[in-house]
PDB file of N, CA and C in Angstrom:
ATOM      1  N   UNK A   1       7.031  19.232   0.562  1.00  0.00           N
ATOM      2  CA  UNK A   1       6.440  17.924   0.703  1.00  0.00           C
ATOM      3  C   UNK A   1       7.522  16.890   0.386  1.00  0.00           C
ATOM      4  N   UNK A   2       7.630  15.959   1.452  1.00  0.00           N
ATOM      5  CA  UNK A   2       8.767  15.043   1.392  1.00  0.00           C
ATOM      6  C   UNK A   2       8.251  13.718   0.291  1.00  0.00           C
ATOM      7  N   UNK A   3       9.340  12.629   0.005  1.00  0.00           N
ATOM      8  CA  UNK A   3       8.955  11.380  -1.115  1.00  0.00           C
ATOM      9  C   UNK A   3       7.867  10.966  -0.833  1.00  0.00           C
ATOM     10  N   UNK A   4       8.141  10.576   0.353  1.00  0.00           N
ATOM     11  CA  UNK A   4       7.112   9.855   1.313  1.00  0.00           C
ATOM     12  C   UNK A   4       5.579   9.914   1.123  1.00  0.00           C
ATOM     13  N   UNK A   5       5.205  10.928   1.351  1.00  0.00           N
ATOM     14  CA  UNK A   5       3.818  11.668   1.381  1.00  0.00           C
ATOM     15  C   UNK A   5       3.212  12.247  -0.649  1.00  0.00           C
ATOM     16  N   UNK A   6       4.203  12.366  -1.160  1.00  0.00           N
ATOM     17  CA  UNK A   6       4.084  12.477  -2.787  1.00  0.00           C
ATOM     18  C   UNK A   6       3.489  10.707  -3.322  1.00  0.00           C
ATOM     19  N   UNK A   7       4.639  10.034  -2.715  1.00  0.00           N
ATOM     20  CA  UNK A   7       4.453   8.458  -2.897  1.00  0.00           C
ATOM     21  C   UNK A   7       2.965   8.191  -2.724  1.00  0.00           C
ATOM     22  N   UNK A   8       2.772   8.312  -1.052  1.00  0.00           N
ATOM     23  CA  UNK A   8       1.261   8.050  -0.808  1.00  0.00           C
ATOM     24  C   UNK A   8       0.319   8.678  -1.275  1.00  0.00           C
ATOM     25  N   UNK A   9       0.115   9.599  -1.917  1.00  0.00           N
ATOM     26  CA  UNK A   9      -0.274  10.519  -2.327  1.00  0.00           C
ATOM     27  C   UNK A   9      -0.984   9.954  -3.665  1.00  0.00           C
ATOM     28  N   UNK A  10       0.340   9.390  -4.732  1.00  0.00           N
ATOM     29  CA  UNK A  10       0.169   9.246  -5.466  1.00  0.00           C
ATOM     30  C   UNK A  10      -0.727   7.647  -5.707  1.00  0.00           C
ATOM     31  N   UNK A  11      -0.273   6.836  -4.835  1.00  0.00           N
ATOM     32  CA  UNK A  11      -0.415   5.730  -5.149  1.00  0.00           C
ATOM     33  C   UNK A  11      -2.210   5.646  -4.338  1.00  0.00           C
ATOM     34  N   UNK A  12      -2.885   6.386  -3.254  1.00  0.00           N
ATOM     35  CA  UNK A  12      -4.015   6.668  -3.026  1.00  0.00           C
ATOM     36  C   UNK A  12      -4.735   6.958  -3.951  1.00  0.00           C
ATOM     37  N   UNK A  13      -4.350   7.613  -4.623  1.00  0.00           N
ATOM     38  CA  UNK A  13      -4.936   8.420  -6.277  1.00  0.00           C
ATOM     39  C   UNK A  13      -5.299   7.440  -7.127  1.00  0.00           C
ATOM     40  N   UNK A  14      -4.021   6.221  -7.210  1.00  0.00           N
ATOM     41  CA  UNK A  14      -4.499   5.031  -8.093  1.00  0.00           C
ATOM     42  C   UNK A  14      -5.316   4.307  -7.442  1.00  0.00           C
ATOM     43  N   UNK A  15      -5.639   4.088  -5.798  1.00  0.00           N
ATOM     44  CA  UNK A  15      -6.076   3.259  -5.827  1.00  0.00           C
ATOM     45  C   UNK A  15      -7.438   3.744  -5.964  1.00  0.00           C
ATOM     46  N   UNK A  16      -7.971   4.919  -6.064  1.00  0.00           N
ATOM     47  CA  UNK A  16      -9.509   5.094  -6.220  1.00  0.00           C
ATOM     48  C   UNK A  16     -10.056   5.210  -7.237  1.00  0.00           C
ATOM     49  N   UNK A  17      -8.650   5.259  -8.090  1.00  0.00           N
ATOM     50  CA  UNK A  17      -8.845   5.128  -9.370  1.00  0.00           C
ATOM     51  C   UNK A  17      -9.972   3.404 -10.129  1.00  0.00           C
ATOM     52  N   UNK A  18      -8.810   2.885  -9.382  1.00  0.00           N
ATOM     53  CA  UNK A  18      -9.004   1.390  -9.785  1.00  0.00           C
ATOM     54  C   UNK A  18     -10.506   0.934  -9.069  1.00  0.00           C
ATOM     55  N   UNK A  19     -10.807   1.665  -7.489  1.00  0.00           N
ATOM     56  CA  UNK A  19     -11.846   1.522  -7.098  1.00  0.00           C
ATOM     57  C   UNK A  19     -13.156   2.022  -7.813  1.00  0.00           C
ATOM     58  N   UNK A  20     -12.767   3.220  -8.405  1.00  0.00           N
ATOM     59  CA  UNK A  20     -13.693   3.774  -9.103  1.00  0.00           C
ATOM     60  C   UNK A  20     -14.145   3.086 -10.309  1.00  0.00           C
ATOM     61  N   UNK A  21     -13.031   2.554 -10.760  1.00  0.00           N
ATOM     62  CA  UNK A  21     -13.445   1.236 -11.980  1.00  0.00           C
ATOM     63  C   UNK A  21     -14.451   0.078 -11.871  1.00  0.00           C
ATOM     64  N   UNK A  22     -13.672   0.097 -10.912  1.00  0.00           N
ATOM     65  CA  UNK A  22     -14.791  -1.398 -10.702  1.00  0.00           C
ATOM     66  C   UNK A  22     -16.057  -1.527  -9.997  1.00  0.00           C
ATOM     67  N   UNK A  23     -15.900  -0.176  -9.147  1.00  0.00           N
ATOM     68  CA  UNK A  23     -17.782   0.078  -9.062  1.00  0.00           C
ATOM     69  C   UNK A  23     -18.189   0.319 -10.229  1.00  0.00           C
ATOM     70  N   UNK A  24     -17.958   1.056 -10.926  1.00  0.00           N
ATOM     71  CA  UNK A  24     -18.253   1.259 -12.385  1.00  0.00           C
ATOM     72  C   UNK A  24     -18.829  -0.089 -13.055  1.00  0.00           C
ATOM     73  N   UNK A  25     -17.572  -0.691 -13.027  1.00  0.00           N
ATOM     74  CA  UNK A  25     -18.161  -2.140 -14.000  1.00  0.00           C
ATOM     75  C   UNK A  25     -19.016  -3.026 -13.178  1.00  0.00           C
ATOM     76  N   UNK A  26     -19.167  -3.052 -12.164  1.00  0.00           N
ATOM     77  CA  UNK A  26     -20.192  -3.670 -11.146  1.00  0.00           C
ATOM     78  C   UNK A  26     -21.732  -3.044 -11.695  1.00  0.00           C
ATOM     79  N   UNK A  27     -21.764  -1.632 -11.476  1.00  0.00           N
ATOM     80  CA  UNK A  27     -23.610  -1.007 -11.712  1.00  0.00           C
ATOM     81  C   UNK A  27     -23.299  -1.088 -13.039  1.00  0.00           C
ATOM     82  N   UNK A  28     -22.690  -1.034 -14.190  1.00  0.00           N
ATOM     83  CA  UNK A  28     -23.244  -1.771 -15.397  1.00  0.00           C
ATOM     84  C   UNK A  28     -23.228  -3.159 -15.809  1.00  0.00           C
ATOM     85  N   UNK A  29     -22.829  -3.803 -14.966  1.00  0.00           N
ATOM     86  CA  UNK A  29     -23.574  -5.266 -15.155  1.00  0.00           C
ATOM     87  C   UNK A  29     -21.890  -6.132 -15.543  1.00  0.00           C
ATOM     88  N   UNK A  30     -21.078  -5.911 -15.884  1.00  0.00           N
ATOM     89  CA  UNK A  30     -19.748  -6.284 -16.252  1.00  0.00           C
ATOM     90  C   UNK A  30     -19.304  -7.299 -15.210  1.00  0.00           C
ATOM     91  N   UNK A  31     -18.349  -8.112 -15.793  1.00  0.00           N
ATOM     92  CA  UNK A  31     -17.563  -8.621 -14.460  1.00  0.00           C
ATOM     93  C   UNK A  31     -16.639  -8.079 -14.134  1.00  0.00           C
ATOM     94  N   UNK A  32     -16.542  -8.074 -12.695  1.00  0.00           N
ATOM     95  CA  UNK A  32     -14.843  -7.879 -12.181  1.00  0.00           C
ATOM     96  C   UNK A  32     -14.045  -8.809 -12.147  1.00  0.00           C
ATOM     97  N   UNK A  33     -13.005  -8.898 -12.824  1.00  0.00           N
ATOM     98  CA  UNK A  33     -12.052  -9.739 -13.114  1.00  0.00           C
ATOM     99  C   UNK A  33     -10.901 -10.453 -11.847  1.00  0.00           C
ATOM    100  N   UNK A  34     -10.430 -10.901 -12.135  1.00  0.00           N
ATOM    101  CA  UNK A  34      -9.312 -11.097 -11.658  1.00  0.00           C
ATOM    102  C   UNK A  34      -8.019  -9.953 -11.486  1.00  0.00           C
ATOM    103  N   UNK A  35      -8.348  -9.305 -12.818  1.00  0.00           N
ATOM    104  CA  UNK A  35      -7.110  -8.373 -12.755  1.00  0.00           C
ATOM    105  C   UNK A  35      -7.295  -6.747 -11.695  1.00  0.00           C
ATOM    106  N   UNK A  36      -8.390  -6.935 -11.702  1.00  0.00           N
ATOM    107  CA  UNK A  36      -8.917  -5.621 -10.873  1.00  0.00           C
ATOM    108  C   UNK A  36      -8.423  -6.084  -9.140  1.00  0.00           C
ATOM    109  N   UNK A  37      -9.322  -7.108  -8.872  1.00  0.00           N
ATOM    110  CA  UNK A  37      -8.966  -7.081  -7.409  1.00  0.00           C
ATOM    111  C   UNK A  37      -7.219  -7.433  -7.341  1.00  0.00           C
ATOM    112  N   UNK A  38      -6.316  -8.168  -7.967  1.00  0.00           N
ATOM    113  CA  UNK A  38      -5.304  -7.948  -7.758  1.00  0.00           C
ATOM    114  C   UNK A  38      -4.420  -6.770  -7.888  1.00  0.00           C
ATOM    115  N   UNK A  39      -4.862  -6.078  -8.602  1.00  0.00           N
ATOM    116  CA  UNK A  39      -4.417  -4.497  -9.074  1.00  0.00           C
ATOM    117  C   UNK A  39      -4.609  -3.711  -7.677  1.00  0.00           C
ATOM    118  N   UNK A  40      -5.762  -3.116  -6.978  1.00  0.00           N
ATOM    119  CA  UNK A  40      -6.334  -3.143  -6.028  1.00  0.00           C
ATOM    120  C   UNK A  40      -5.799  -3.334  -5.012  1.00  0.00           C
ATOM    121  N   UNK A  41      -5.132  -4.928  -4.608  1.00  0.00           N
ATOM    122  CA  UNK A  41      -4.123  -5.509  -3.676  1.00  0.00           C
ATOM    123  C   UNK A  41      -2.985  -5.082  -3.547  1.00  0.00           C
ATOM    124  N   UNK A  42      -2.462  -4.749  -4.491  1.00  0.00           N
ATOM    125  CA  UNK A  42      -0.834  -4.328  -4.701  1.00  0.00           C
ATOM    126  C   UNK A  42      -0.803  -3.447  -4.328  1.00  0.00           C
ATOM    127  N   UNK A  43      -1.470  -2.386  -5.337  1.00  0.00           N
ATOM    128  CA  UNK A  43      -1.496  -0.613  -4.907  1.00  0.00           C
ATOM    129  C   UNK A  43      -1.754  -0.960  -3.023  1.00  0.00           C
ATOM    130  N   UNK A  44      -2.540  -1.219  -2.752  1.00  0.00           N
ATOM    131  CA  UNK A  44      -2.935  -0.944  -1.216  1.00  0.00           C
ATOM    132  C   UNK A  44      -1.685  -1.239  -0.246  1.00  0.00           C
ATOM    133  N   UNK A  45      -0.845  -2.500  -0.824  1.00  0.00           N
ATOM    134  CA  UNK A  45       0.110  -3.040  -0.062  1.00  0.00           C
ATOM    135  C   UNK A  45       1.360  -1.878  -0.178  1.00  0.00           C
ATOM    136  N   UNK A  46       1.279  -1.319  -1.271  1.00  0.00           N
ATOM    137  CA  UNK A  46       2.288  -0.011  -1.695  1.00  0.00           C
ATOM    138  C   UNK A  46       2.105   1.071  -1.010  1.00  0.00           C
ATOM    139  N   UNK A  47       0.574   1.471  -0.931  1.00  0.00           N
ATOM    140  CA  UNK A  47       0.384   2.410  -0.123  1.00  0.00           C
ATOM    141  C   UNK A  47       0.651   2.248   1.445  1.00  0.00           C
ATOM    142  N   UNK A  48       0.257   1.040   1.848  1.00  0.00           N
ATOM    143  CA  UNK A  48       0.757   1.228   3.777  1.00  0.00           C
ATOM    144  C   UNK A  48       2.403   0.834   3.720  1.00  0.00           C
ATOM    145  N   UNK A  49       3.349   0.519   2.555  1.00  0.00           N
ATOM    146  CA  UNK A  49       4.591   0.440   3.014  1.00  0.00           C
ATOM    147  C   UNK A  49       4.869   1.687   2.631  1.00  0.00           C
ATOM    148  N   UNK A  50       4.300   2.736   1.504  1.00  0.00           N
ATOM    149  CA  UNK A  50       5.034   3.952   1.443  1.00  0.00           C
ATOM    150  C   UNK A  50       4.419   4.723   2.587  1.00  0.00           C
ATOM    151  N   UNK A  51       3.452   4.946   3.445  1.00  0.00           N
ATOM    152  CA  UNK A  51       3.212   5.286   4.318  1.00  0.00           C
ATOM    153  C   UNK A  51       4.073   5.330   5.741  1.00  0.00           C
ATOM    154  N   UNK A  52       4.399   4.073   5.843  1.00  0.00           N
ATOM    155  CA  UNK A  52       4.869   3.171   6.764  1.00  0.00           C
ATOM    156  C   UNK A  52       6.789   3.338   7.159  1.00  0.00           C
ATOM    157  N   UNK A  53       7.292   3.320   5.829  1.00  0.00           N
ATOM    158  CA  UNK A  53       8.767   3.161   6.519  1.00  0.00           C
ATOM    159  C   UNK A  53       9.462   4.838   5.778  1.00  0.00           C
ATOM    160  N   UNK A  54      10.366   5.327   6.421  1.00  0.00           N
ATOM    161  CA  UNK A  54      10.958   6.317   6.129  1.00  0.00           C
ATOM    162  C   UNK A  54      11.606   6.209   5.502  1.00  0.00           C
ATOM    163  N   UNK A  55      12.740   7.142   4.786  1.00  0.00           N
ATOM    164  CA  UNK A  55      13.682   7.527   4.466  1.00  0.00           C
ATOM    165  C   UNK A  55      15.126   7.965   4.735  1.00  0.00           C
ATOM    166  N   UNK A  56      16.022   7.543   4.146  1.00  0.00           N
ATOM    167  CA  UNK A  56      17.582   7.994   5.366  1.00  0.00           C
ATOM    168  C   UNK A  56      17.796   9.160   4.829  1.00  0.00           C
ATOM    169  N   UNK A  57      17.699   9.879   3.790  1.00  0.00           N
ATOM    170  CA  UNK A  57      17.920  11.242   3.108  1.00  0.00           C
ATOM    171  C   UNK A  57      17.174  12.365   4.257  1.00  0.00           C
ATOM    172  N   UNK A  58      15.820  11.950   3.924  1.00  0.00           N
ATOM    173  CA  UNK A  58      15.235  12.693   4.755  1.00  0.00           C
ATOM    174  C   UNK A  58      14.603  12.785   6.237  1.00  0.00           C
ATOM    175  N   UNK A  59      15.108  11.398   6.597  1.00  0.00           N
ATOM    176  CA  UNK A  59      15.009  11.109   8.127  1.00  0.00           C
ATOM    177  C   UNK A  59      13.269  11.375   8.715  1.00  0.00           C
ATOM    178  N   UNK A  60      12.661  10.403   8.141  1.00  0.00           N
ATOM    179  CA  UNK A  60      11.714  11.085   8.372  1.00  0.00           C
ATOM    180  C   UNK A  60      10.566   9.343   8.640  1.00  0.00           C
ATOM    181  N   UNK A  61       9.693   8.991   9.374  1.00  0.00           N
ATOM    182  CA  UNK A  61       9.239   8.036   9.786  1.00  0.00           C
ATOM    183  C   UNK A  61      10.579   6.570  10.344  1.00  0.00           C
ATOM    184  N   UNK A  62      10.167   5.711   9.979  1.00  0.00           N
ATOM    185  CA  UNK A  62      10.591   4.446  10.734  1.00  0.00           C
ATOM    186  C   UNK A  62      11.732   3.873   9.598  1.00  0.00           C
ATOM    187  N   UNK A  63      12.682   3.657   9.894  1.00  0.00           N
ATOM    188  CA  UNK A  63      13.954   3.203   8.927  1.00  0.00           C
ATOM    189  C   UNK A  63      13.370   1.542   9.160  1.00  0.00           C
ATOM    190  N   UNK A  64      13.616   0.473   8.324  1.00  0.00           N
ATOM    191  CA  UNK A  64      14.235  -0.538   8.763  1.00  0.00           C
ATOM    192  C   UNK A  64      14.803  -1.197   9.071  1.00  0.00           C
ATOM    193  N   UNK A  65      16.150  -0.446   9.410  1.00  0.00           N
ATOM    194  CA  UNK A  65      16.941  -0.913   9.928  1.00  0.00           C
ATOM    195  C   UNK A  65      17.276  -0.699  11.693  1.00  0.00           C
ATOM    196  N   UNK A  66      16.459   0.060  11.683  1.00  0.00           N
ATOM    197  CA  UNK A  66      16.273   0.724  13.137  1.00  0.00           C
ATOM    198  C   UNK A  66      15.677  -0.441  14.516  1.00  0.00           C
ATOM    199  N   UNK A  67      15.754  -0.285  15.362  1.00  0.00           N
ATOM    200  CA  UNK A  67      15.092  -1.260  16.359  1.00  0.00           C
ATOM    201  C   UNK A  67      13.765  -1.526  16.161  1.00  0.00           C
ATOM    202  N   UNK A  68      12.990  -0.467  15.878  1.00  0.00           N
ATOM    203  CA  UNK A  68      11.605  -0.260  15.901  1.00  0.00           C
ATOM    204  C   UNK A  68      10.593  -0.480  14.795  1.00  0.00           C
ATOM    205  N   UNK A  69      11.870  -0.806  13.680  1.00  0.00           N
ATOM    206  CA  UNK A  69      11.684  -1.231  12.498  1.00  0.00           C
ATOM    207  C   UNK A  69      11.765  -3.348  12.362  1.00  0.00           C
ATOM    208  N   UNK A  70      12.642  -3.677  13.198  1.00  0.00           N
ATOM    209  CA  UNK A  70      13.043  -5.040  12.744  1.00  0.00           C
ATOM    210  C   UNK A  70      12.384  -5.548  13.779  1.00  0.00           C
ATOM    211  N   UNK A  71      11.412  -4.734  14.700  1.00  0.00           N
ATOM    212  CA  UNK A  71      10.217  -5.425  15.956  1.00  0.00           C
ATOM    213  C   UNK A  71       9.036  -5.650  14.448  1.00  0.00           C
ATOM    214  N   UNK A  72       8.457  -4.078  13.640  1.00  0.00           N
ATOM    215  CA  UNK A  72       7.898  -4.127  12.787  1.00  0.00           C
ATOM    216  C   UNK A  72       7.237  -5.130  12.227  1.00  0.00           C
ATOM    217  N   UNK A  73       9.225  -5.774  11.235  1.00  0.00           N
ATOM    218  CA  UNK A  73       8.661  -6.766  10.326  1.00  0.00           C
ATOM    219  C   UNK A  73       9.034  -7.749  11.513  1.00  0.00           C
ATOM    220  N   UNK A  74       9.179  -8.588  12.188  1.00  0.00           N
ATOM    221  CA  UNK A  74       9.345  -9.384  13.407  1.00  0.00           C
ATOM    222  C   UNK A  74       7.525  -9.421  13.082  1.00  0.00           C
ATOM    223  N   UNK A  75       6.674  -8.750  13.342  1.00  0.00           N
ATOM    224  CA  UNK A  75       5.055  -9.091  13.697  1.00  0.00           C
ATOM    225  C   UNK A  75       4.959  -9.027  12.747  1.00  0.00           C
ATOM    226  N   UNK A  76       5.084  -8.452  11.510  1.00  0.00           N
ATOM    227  CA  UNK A  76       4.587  -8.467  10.436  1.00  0.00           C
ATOM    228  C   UNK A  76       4.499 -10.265   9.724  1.00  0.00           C
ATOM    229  N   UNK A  77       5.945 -10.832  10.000  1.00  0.00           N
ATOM    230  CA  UNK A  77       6.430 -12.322   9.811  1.00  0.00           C
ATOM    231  C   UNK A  77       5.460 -13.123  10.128  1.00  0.00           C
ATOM    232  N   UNK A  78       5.324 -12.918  11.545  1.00  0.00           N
ATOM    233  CA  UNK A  78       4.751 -13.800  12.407  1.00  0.00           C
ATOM    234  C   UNK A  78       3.062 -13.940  12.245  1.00  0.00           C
ATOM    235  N   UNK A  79       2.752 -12.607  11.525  1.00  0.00           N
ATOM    236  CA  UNK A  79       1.225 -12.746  10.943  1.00  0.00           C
ATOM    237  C   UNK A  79       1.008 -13.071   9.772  1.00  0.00           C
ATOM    238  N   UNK A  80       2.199 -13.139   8.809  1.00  0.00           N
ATOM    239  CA  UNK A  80       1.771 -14.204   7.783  1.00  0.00           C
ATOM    240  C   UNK A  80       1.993 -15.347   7.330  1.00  0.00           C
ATOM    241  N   UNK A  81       2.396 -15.803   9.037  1.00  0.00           N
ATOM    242  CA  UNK A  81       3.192 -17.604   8.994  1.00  0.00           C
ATOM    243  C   UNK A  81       1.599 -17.992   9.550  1.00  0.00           C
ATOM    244  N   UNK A  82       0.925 -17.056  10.345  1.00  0.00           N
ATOM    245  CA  UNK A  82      -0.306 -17.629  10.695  1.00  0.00           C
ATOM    246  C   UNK A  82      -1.670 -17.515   9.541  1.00  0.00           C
ATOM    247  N   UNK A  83      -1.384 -16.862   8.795  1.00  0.00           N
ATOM    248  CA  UNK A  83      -2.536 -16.447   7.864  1.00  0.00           C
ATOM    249  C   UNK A  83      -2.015 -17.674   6.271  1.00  0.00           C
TER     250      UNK A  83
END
Protein backbone atom coordinates (compact mmCIF):
# COMPACT_ATOMS: atom_id res chain seq x y z
CA UNK A 1 0.00 0.00 0.00
CA UNK A 2 1.46 3.21 -1.33
CA UNK A 3 1.57 7.00 0.97
CA UNK A 4 -1.10 7.99 -0.90
CA UNK A 5 -3.88 5.61 -0.06
CA UNK A 6 -2.39 5.14 3.90
CA UNK A 7 -2.80 9.16 3.84
CA UNK A 8 -6.44 8.83 2.67
CA UNK A 9 -7.02 6.23 4.59
CA UNK A 10 -6.04 7.77 7.47
CA UNK A 11 -7.36 11.09 7.26
CA UNK A 12 -11.13 9.37 6.19
CA UNK A 13 -10.82 7.70 9.60
CA UNK A 14 -10.60 11.23 11.18
CA UNK A 15 -13.02 12.52 9.38
CA UNK A 16 -15.81 10.11 10.71
CA UNK A 17 -14.36 10.42 13.57
CA UNK A 18 -15.13 14.08 13.95
CA UNK A 19 -18.49 13.25 12.12
CA UNK A 20 -19.28 10.83 14.58
CA UNK A 21 -18.80 13.56 17.24
CA UNK A 22 -20.92 15.81 16.33
CA UNK A 23 -23.88 13.70 15.57
CA UNK A 24 -23.24 12.68 18.92
CA UNK A 25 -23.40 16.14 20.39
CA UNK A 26 -26.36 17.08 18.16
CA UNK A 27 -28.92 13.87 19.66
CA UNK A 28 -27.78 14.94 23.10
CA UNK A 29 -28.83 18.29 22.90
CA UNK A 30 -25.13 20.07 22.92
CA UNK A 31 -23.98 22.64 20.57
CA UNK A 32 -21.85 22.26 17.66
CA UNK A 33 -19.33 24.66 17.78
CA UNK A 34 -17.38 26.40 15.63
CA UNK A 35 -14.48 24.20 16.14
CA UNK A 36 -16.14 21.05 14.86
CA UNK A 37 -17.37 22.23 11.51
CA UNK A 38 -13.98 23.78 10.85
CA UNK A 39 -12.13 20.65 11.94
CA UNK A 40 -14.46 18.76 9.54
CA UNK A 41 -13.44 21.33 6.65
CA UNK A 42 -9.84 20.85 6.78
CA UNK A 43 -9.68 17.10 7.21
CA UNK A 44 -12.06 16.91 4.03
CA UNK A 45 -9.89 19.44 2.08
CA UNK A 46 -6.81 16.99 3.12
CA UNK A 47 -8.55 14.15 2.15
CA UNK A 48 -9.43 15.12 -1.73
CA UNK A 49 -5.76 16.65 -2.02
CA UNK A 50 -4.25 13.39 -0.57
CA UNK A 51 -6.46 11.55 -2.83
CA UNK A 52 -5.93 13.77 -5.67
CA UNK A 53 -2.19 14.51 -6.47
CA UNK A 54 0.61 11.85 -6.63
CA UNK A 55 3.85 11.27 -5.73
CA UNK A 56 7.40 11.47 -7.63
CA UNK A 57 8.93 8.50 -5.49
CA UNK A 58 6.25 6.47 -6.34
CA UNK A 59 4.86 7.76 -9.55
CA UNK A 60 1.67 7.16 -8.91
CA UNK A 61 -1.63 9.60 -9.66
CA UNK A 62 -1.30 13.30 -11.00
CA UNK A 63 2.11 15.26 -10.17
CA UNK A 64 1.69 18.99 -10.15
CA UNK A 65 3.87 19.78 -12.00
CA UNK A 66 2.73 17.83 -14.89
CA UNK A 67 0.39 19.34 -17.71
CA UNK A 68 -2.59 17.75 -16.32
CA UNK A 69 -1.83 18.95 -13.08
CA UNK A 70 -1.35 22.92 -13.74
CA UNK A 71 -4.93 22.56 -16.09
CA UNK A 72 -6.05 21.07 -12.40
CA UNK A 73 -5.21 23.97 -10.27
CA UNK A 74 -5.87 26.45 -13.47
CA UNK A 75 -9.95 25.35 -12.60
CA UNK A 76 -9.42 24.88 -9.32
CA UNK A 77 -8.27 29.04 -9.28
CA UNK A 78 -10.82 30.00 -11.36
CA UNK A 79 -13.57 28.42 -8.99
CA UNK A 80 -12.52 30.17 -6.11
CA UNK A 81 -12.16 33.68 -7.71
CA UNK A 82 -15.91 32.94 -8.42
CA UNK A 83 -17.06 31.57 -5.08
Amino acid sequence: MNTRKIGGLIIGLAILAVLGFTIYKILTGKEVGFNEIITFSILFMMFFSAITWGGEKEKDGILQKEELGKKSQSKVQKLVIIF
